[in-house]
Protein backbone atom coordinates (compact mmCIF):
# COMPACT_ATOMS: atom_id res chain seq x y z
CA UNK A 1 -24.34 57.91 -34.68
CA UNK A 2 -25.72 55.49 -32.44
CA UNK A 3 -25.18 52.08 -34.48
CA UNK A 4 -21.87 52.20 -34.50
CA UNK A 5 -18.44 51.08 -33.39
CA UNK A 6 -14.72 51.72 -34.40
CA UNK A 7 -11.75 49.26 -33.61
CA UNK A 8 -8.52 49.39 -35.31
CA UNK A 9 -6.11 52.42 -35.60
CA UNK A 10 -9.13 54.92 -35.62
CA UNK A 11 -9.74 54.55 -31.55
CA UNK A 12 -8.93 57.27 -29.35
CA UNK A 13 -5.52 56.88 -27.86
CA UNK A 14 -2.53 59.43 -26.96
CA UNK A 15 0.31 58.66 -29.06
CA UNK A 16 2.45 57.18 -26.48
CA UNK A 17 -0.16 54.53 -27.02
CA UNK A 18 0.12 54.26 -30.52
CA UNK A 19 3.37 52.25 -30.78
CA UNK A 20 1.79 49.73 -29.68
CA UNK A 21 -2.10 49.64 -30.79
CA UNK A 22 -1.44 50.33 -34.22
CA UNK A 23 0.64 46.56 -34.61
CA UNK A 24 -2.05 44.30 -36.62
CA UNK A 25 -2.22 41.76 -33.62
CA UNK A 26 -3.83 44.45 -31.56
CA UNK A 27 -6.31 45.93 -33.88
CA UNK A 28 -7.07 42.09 -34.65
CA UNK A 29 -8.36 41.72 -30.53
CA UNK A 30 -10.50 45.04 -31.53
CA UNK A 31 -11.66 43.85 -34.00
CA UNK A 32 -13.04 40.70 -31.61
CA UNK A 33 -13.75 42.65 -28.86
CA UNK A 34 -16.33 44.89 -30.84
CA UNK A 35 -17.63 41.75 -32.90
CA UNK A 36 -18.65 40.30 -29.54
CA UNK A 37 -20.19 43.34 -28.24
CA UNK A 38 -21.73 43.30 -31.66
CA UNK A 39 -23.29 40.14 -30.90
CA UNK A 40 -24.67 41.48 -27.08
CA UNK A 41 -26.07 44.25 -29.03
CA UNK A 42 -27.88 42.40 -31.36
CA UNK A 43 -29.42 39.81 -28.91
CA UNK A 44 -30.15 42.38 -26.43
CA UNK A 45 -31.62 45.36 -28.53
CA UNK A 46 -29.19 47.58 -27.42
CA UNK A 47 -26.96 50.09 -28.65
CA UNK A 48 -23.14 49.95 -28.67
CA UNK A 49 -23.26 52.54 -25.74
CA UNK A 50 -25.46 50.39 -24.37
CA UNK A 51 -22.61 47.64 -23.62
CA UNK A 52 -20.21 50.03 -21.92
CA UNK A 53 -22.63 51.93 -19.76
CA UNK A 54 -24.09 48.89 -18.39
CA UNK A 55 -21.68 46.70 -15.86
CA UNK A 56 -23.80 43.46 -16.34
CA UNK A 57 -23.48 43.70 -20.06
CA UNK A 58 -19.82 44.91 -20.07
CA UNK A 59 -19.18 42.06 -17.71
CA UNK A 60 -20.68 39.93 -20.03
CA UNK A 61 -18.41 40.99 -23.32
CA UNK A 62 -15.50 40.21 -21.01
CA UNK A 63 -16.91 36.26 -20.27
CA UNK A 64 -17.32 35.90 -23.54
CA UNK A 65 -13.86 37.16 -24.54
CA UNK A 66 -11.90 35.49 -22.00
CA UNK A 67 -14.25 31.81 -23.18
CA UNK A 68 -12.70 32.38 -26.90
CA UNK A 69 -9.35 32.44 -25.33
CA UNK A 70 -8.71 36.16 -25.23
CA UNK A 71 -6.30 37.38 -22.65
CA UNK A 72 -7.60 40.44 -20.18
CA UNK A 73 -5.33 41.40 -17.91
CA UNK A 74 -5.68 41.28 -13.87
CA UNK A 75 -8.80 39.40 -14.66
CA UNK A 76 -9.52 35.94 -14.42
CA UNK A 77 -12.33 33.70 -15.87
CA UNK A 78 -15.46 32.71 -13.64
CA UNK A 79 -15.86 29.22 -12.77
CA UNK A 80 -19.40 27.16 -12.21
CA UNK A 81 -20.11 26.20 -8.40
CA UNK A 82 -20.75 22.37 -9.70
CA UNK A 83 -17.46 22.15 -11.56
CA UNK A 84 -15.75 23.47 -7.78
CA UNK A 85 -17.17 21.16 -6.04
CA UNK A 86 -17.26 18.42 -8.07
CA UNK A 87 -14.16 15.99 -6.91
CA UNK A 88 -10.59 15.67 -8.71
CA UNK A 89 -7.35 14.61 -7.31
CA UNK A 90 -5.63 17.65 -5.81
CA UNK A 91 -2.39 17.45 -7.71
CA UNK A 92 -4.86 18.65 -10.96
CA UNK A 93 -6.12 21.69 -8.55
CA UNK A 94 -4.94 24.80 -10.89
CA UNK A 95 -7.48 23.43 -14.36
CA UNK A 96 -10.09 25.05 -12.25
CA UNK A 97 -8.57 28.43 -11.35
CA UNK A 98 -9.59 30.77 -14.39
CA UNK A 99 -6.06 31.26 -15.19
CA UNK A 100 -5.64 30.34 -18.90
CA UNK A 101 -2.00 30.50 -19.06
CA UNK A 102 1.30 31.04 -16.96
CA UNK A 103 1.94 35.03 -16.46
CA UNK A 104 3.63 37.24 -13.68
CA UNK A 105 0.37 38.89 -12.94
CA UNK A 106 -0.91 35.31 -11.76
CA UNK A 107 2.54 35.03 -10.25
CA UNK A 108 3.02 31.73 -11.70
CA UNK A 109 5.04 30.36 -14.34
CA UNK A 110 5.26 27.13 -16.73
CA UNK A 111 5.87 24.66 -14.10
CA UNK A 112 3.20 25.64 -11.58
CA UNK A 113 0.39 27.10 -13.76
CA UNK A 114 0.18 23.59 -15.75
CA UNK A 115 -0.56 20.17 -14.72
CA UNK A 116 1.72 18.09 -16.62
CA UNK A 117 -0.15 14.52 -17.32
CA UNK A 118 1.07 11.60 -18.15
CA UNK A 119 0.07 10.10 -22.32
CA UNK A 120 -3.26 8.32 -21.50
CA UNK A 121 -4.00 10.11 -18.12
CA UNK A 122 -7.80 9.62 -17.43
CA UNK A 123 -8.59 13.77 -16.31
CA UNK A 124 -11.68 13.25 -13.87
CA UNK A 125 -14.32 15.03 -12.34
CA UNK A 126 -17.06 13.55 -10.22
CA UNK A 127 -20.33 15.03 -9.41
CA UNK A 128 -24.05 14.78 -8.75
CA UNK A 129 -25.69 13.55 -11.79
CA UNK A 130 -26.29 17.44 -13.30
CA UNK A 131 -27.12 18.87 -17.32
CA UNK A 132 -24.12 20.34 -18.39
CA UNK A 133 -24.37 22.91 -20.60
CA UNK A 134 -20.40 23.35 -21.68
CA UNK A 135 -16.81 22.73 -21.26
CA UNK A 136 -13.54 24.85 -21.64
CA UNK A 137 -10.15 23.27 -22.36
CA UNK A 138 -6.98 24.92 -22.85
CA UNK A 139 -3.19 23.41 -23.84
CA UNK A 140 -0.50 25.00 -23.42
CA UNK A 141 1.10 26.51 -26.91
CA UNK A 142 4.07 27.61 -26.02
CA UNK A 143 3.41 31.36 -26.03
CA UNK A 144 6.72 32.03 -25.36
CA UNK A 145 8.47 30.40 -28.18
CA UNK A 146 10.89 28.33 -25.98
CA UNK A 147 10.95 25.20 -27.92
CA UNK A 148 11.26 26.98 -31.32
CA UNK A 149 14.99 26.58 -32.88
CA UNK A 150 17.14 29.46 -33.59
CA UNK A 151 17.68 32.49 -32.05
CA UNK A 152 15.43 35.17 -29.93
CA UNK A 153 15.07 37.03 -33.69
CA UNK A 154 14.22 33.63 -35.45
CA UNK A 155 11.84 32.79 -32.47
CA UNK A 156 9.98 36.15 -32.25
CA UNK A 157 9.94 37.69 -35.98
CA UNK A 158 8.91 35.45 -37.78
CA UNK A 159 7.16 37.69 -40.41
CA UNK A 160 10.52 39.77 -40.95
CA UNK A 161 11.68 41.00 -44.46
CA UNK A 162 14.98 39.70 -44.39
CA UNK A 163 15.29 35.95 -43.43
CA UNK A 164 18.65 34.28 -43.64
CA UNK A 165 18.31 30.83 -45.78
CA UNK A 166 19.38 28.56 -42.49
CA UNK A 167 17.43 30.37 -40.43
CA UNK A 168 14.61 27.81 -39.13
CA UNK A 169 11.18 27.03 -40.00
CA UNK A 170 8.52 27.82 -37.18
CA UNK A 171 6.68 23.85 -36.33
CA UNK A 172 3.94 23.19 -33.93
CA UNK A 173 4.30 24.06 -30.88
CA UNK A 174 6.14 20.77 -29.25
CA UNK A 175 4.35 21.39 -25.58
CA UNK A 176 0.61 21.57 -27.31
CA UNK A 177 -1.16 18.25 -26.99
CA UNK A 178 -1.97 16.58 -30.18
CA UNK A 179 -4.38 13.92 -29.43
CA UNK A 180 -7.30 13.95 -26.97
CA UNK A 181 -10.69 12.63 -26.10
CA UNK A 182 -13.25 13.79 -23.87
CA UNK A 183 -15.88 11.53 -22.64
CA UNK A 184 -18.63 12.44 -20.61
CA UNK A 185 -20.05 9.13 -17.93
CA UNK A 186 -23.49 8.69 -16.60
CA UNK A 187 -24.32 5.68 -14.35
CA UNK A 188 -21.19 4.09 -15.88
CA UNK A 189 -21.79 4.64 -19.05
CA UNK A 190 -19.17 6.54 -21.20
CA UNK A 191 -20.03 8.62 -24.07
CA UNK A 192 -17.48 9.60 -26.43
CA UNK A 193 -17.74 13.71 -26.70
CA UNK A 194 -14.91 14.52 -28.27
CA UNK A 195 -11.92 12.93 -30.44
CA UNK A 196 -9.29 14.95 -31.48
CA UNK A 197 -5.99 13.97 -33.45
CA UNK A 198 -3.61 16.51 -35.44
CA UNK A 199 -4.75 19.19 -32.77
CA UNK A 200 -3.78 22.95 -34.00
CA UNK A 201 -5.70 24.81 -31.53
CA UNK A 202 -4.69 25.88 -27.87
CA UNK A 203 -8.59 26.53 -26.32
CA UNK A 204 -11.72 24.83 -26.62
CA UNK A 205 -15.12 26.26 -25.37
CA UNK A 206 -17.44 23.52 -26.29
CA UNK A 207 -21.28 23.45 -25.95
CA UNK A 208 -22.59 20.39 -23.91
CA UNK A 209 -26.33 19.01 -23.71
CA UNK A 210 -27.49 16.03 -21.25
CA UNK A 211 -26.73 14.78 -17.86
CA UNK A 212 -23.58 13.30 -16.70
CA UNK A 213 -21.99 12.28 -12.81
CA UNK A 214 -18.34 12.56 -14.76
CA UNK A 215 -16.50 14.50 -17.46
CA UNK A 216 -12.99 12.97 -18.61
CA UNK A 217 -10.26 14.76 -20.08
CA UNK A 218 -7.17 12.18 -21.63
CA UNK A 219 -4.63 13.86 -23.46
CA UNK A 220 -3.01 11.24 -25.45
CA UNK A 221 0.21 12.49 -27.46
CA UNK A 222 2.21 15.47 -27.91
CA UNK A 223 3.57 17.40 -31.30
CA UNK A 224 6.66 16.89 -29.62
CA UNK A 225 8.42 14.47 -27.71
CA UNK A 226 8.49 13.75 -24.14
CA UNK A 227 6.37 11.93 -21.45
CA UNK A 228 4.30 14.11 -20.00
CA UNK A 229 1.61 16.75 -21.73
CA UNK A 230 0.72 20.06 -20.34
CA UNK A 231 -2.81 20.92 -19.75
CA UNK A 232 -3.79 24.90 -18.90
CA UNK A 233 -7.30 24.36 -17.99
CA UNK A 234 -10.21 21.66 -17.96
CA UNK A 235 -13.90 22.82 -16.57
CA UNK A 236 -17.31 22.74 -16.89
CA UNK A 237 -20.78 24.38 -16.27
């Protein structure tokens, strides 16, 4: 059958595989993976074969995974010529890397993956006046669980069937940034681009239209306390 694609516990696997493709988290990325390729197939008049035979269009799904936040191993997300050579103070160097989040394969961890800025810190790249087309953003969400209360078993399961009564209630992440704007400049000129407050999400991949000589990230408050707000990524095409 040509038309068609299977994700979730039907794939093809060896059963050492199993214990851990059959968990509902996994056959949820399946299920985004092949909606994706879904998409390419669509736009492209292809067939699902179609996506995996060809590199360009298989390197494709993978861009467009790893833009909606979507974690791929070894690999690492490309980044636009203009946003690498546009300028930004050095200490801010690792928002342009294509690493989305602290992990050993990177070989980095919380502290030097993330550039921790201060509440109100103007974010800034300069550039030839250029038409941007979009920007990517990520916080971090504390993947790890480290500022959740309780124990490693209160942290980690928290869908369990048997929950003590003072066993604590999961919160917002307390290293995820709350409140930020993004403002895009042209010959001085600011232009509000985005405003968020109550922020719930850790990535943004945001569609952009019209020129600009600067793009401005300022994160402006934290769920939780503390001076300083760690940002994953910031760039632009």
């Amino acid at each position: 059958m040509e038309n068609l694609f299977f994700a979730g516990r039907n794939i093809s696997m060896t059963h050492t595989a199993m214990s851990s493709v059959r968990v509902m988290a996994t056959c949820g990325l399946l299920g985004e993976a092949v909606g994706r390729a879904a998409a390419i197939c669509a736009e492209y008049n292809i067939t699902p074969h179609g996506v995996y035979k060809d590199k360009e269009r298989l390197a494709e799904l993978q861009r467009r995974l790893m833009a909606g936040d979507c974690f791929l191993p070894s690999k690492r997300r490309g980044i636009a010529p203009l946003c690498l050579c546009a300028a930004l103070h050095a200490e801010a160097e690792m928002l342009r890397n294509g690493e989305d989040r602290a992990h050993r394969l990177y070989g980095t961890d919380e502290g030097s993956a993330f550039y921790h800025a201060a509440a109100g810190e103007r974010i800034t790249y300069r550039f030839e006046k250029s038409a941007l087309s979009r920007v990517h953003i990520v916080f971090d969400s504390d993947l790890n669980r480290n500022t959740q209360e309780g124990s490693v078993v209160d942290r980690t399961h928290n869908t369990r069937i048997l929950k003590r009564l003072d066993s604590p209630d999961l919160h917002m992440p307390k290293t995820l940034c709350r409140e930020f704007l993004l403002i895009g400049s042209l010959d001085g000129r600011e232009t509000e681009l985005l405003h968020v407050n109550e922020n719930r999400k850790r990535a943004y991949d945001l569609k952009l239209s019209g020129e600009y000589d600067s793009l401005t990230l300022i994160p402006l408050s934290l769920w939780g306390e503390g001076e300083r707000i760690p940002v994953v990524s910031f760039d632009f095409a």
